[in-house]
Structure formats: structure tokens, C-alpha cells
PDB file of N, CA and C in Angstrom:
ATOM      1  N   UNK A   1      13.796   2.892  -7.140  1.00  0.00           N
ATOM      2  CA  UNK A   1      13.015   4.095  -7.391  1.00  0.00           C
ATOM      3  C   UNK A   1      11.588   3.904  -6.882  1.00  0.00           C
ATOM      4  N   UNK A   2      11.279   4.884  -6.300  1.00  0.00           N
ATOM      5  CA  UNK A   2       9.903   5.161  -5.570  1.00  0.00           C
ATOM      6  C   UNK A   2       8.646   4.992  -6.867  1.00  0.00           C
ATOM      7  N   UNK A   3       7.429   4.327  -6.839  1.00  0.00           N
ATOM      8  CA  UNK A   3       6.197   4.458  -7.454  1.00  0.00           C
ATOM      9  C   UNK A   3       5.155   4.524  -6.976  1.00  0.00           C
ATOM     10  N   UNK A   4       4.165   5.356  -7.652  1.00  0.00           N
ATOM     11  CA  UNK A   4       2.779   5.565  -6.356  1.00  0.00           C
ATOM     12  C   UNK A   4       1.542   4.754  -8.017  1.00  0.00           C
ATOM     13  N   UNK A   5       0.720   4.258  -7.281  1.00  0.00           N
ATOM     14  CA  UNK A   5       0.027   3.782  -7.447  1.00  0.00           C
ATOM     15  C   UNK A   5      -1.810   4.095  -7.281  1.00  0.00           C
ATOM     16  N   UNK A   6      -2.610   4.380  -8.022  1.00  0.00           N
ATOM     17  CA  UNK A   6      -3.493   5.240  -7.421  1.00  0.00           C
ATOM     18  C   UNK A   6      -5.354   4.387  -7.341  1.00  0.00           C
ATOM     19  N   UNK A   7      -5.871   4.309  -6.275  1.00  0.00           N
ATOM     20  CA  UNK A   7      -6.984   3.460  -6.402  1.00  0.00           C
ATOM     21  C   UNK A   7      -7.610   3.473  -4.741  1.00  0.00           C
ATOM     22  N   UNK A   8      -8.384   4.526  -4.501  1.00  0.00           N
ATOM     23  CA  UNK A   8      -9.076   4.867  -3.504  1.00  0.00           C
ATOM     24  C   UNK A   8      -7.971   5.624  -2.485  1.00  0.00           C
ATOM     25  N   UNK A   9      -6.841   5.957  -3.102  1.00  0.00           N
ATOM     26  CA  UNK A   9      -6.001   6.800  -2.290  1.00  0.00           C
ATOM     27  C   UNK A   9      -4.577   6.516  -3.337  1.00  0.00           C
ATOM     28  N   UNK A  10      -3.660   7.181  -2.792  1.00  0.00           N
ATOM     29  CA  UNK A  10      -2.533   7.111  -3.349  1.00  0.00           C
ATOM     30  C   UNK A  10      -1.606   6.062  -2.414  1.00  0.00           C
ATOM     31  N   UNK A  11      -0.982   4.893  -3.207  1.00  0.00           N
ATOM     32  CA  UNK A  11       0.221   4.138  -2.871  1.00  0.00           C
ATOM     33  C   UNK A  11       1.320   4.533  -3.367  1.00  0.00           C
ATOM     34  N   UNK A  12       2.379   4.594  -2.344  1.00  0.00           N
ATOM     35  CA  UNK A  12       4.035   4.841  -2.577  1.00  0.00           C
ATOM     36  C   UNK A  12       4.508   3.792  -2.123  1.00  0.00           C
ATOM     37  N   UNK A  13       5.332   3.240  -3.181  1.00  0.00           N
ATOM     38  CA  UNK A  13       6.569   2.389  -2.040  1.00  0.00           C
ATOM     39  C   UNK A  13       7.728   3.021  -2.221  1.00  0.00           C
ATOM     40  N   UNK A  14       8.402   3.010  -0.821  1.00  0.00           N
ATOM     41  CA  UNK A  14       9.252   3.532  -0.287  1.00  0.00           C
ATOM     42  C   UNK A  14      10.683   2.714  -1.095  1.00  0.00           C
ATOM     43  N   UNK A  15      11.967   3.170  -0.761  1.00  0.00           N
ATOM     44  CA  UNK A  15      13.169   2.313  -1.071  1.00  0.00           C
ATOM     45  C   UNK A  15      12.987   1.875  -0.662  1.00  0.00           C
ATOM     46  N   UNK A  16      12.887   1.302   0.815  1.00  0.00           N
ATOM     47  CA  UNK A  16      13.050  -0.079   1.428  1.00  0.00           C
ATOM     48  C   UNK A  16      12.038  -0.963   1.973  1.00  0.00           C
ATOM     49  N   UNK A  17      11.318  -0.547   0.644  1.00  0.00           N
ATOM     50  CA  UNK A  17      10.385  -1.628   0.361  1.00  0.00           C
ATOM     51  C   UNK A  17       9.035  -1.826   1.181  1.00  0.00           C
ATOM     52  N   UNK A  18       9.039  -0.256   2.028  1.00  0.00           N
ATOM     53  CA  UNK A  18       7.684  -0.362   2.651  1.00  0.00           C
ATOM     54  C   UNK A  18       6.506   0.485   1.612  1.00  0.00           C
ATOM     55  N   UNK A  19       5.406   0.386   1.890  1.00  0.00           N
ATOM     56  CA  UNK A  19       4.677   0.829   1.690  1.00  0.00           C
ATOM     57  C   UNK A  19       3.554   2.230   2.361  1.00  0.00           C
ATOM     58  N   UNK A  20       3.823   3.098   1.943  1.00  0.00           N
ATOM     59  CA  UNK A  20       2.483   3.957   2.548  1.00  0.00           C
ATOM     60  C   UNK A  20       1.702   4.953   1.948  1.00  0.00           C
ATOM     61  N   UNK A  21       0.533   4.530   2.811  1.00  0.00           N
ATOM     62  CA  UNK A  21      -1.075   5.192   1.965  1.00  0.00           C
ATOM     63  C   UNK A  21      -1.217   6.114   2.248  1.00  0.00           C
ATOM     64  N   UNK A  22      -1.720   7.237   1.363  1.00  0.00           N
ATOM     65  CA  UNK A  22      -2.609   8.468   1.395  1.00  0.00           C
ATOM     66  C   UNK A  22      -3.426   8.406   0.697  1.00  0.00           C
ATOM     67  N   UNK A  23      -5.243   9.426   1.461  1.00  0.00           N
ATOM     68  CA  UNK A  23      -4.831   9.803   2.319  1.00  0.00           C
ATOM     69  C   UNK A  23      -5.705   8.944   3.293  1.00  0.00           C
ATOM     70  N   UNK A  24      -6.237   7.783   3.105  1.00  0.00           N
ATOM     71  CA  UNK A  24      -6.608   6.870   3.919  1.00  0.00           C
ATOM     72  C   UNK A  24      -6.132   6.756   5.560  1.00  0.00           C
ATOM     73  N   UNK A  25      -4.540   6.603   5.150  1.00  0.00           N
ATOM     74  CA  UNK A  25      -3.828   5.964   6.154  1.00  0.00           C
ATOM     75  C   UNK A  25      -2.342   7.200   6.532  1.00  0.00           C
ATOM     76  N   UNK A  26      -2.090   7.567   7.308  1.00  0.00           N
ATOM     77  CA  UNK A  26      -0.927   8.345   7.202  1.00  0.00           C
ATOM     78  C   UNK A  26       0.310   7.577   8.126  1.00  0.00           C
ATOM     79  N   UNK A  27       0.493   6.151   7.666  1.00  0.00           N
ATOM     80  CA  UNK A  27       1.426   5.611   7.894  1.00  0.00           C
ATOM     81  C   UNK A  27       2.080   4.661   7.563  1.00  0.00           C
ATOM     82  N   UNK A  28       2.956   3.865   7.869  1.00  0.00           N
ATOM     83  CA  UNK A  28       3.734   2.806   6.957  1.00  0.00           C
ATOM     84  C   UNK A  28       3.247   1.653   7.494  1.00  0.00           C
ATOM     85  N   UNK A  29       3.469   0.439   6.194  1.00  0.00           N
ATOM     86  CA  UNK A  29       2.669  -0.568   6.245  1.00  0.00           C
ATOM     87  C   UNK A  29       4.321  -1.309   5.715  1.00  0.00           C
ATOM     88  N   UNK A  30       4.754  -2.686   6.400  1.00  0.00           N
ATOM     89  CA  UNK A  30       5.284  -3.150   5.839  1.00  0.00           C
ATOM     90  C   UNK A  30       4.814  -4.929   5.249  1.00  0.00           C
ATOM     91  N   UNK A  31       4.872  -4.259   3.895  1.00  0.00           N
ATOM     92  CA  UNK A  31       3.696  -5.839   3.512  1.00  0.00           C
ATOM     93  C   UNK A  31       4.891  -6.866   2.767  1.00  0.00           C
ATOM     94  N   UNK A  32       5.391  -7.631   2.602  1.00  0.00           N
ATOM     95  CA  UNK A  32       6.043  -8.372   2.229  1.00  0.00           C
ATOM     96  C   UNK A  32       5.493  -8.946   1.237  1.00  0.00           C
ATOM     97  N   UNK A  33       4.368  -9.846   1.516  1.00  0.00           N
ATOM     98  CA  UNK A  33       3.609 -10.428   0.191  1.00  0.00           C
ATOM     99  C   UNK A  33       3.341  -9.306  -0.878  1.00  0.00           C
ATOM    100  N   UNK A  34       3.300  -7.873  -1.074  1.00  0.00           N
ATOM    101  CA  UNK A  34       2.762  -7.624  -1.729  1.00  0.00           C
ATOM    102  C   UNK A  34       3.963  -6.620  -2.832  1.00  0.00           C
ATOM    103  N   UNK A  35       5.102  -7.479  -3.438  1.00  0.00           N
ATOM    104  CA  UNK A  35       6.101  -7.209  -3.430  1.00  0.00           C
ATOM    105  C   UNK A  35       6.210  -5.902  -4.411  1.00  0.00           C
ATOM    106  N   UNK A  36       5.152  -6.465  -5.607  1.00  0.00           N
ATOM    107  CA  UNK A  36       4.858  -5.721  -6.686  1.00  0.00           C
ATOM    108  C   UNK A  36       3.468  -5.671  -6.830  1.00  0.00           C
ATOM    109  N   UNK A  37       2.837  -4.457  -7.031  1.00  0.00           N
ATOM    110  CA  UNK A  37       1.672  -4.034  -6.584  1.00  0.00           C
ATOM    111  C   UNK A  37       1.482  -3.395  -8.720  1.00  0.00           C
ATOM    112  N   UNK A  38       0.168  -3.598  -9.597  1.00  0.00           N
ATOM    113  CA  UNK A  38       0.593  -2.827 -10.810  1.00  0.00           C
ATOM    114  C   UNK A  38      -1.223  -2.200 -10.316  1.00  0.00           C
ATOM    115  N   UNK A  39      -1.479  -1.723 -11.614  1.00  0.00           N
ATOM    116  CA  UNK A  39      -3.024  -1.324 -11.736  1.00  0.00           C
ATOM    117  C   UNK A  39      -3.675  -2.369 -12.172  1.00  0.00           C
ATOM    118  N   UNK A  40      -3.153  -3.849 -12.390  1.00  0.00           N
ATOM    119  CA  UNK A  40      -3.994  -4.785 -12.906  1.00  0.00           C
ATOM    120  C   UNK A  40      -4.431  -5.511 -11.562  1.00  0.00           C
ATOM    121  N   UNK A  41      -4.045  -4.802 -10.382  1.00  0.00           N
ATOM    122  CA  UNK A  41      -3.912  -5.606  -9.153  1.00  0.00           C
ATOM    123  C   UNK A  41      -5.737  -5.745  -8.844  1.00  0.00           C
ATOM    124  N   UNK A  42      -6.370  -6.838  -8.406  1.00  0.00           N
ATOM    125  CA  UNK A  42      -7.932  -6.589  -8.292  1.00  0.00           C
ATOM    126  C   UNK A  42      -8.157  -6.419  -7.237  1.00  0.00           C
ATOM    127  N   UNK A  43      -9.002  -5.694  -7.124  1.00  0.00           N
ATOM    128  CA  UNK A  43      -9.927  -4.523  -6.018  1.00  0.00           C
ATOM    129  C   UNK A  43      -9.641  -5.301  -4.875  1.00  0.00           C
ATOM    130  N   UNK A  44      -9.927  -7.030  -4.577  1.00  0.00           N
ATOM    131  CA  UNK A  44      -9.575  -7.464  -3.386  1.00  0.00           C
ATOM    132  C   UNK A  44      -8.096  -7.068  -2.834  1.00  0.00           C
ATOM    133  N   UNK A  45      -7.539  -7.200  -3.316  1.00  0.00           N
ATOM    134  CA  UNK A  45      -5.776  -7.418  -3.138  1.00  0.00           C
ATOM    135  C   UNK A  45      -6.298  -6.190  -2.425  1.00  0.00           C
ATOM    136  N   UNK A  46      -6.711  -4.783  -3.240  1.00  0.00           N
ATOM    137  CA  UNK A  46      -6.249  -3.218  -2.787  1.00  0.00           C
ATOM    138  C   UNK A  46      -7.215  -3.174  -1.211  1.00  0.00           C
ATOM    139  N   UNK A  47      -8.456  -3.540  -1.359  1.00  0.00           N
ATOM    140  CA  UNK A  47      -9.194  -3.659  -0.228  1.00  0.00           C
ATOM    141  C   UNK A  47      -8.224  -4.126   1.218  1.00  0.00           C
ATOM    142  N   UNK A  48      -7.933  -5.583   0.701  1.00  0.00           N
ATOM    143  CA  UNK A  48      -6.828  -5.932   2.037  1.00  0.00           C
ATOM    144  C   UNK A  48      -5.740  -5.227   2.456  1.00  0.00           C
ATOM    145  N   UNK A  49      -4.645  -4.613   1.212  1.00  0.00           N
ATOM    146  CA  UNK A  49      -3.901  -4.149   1.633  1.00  0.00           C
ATOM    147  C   UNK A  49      -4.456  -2.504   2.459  1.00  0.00           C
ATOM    148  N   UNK A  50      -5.351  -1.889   1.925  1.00  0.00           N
ATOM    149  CA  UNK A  50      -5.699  -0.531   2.816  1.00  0.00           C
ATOM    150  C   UNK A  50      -6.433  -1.069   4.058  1.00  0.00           C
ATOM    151  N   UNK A  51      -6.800  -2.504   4.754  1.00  0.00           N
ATOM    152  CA  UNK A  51      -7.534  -2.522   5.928  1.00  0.00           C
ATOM    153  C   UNK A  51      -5.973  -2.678   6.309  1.00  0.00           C
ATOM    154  N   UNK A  52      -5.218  -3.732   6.149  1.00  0.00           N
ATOM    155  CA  UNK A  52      -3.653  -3.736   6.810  1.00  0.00           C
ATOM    156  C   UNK A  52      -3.407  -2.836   6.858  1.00  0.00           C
ATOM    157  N   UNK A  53      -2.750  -1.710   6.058  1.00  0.00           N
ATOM    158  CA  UNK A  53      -2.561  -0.482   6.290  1.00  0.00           C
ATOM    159  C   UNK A  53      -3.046   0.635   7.535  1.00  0.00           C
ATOM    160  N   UNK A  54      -4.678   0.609   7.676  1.00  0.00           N
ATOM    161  CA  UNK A  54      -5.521   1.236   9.116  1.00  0.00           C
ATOM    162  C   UNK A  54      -5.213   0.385   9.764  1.00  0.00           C
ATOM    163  N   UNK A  55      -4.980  -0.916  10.170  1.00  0.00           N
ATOM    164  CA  UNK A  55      -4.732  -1.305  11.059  1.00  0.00           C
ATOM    165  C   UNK A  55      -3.705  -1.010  12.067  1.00  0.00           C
ATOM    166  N   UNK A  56      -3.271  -1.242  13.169  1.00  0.00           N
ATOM    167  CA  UNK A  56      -1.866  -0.059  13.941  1.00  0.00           C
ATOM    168  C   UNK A  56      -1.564  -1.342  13.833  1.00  0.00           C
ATOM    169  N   UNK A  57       0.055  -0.751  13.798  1.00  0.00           N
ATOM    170  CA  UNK A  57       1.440  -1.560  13.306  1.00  0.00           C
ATOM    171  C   UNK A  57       1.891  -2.593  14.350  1.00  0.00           C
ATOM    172  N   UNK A  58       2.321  -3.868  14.455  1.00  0.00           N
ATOM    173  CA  UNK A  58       2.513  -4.129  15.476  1.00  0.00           C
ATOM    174  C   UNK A  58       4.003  -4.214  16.070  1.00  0.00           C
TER     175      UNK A  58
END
């Protein structure tokens, strides 16, 4: 089941386990390390994961 997550934009993860941001980013991020993401997650973690996220996919 899908959960969004909310902290300078909205996080969804997808079923298969990708991730993507709004409305920062309007695309998919596939992060592996970041398997489980809660609201206790600290600001660094969210910082890195939304620069990965803008970053283009490779």
C-alpha cells in the first residue's frame, strides 16, 4: 500500500518501491537505502533525498 509523507513537499512511495516528490520534483526517484522513510526521519535524510530526487535520473 501506497504512503505519502509530508515535509517541504509531499512523498509517495509507489508499489514498487519507488519513490516520488511533489511538488518539488515531478518525477521518480529510485532510492533503495531509503527503504522506510517515517516523520521521525531528520531534516538531513529529507534534504538528501529531495536533492537526489532534482537530480535527472541516470
Amino acid at each position: 500500500m501506497a504512503f505519502s509523507l509530508t515535509l517541504n513537499g509531499e512523498i509517495l512511495q509507489k508499489a514498487d518501491g519507488s519513490y516520488m516528490l511533489f511538488p518539488i520534483a515531478k518525477q521518480i526517484a529510485h532510492i533503495s537505502q531509503f527503504c522506510i522513510l517515517t516523520h521521525g526521519a531528520p531534516q538531513k535524510v529529507w534534504a538528501d533525498l529531495i536533492l537526489e530526487m532534482k537530480s535527472p535520473l541516470s
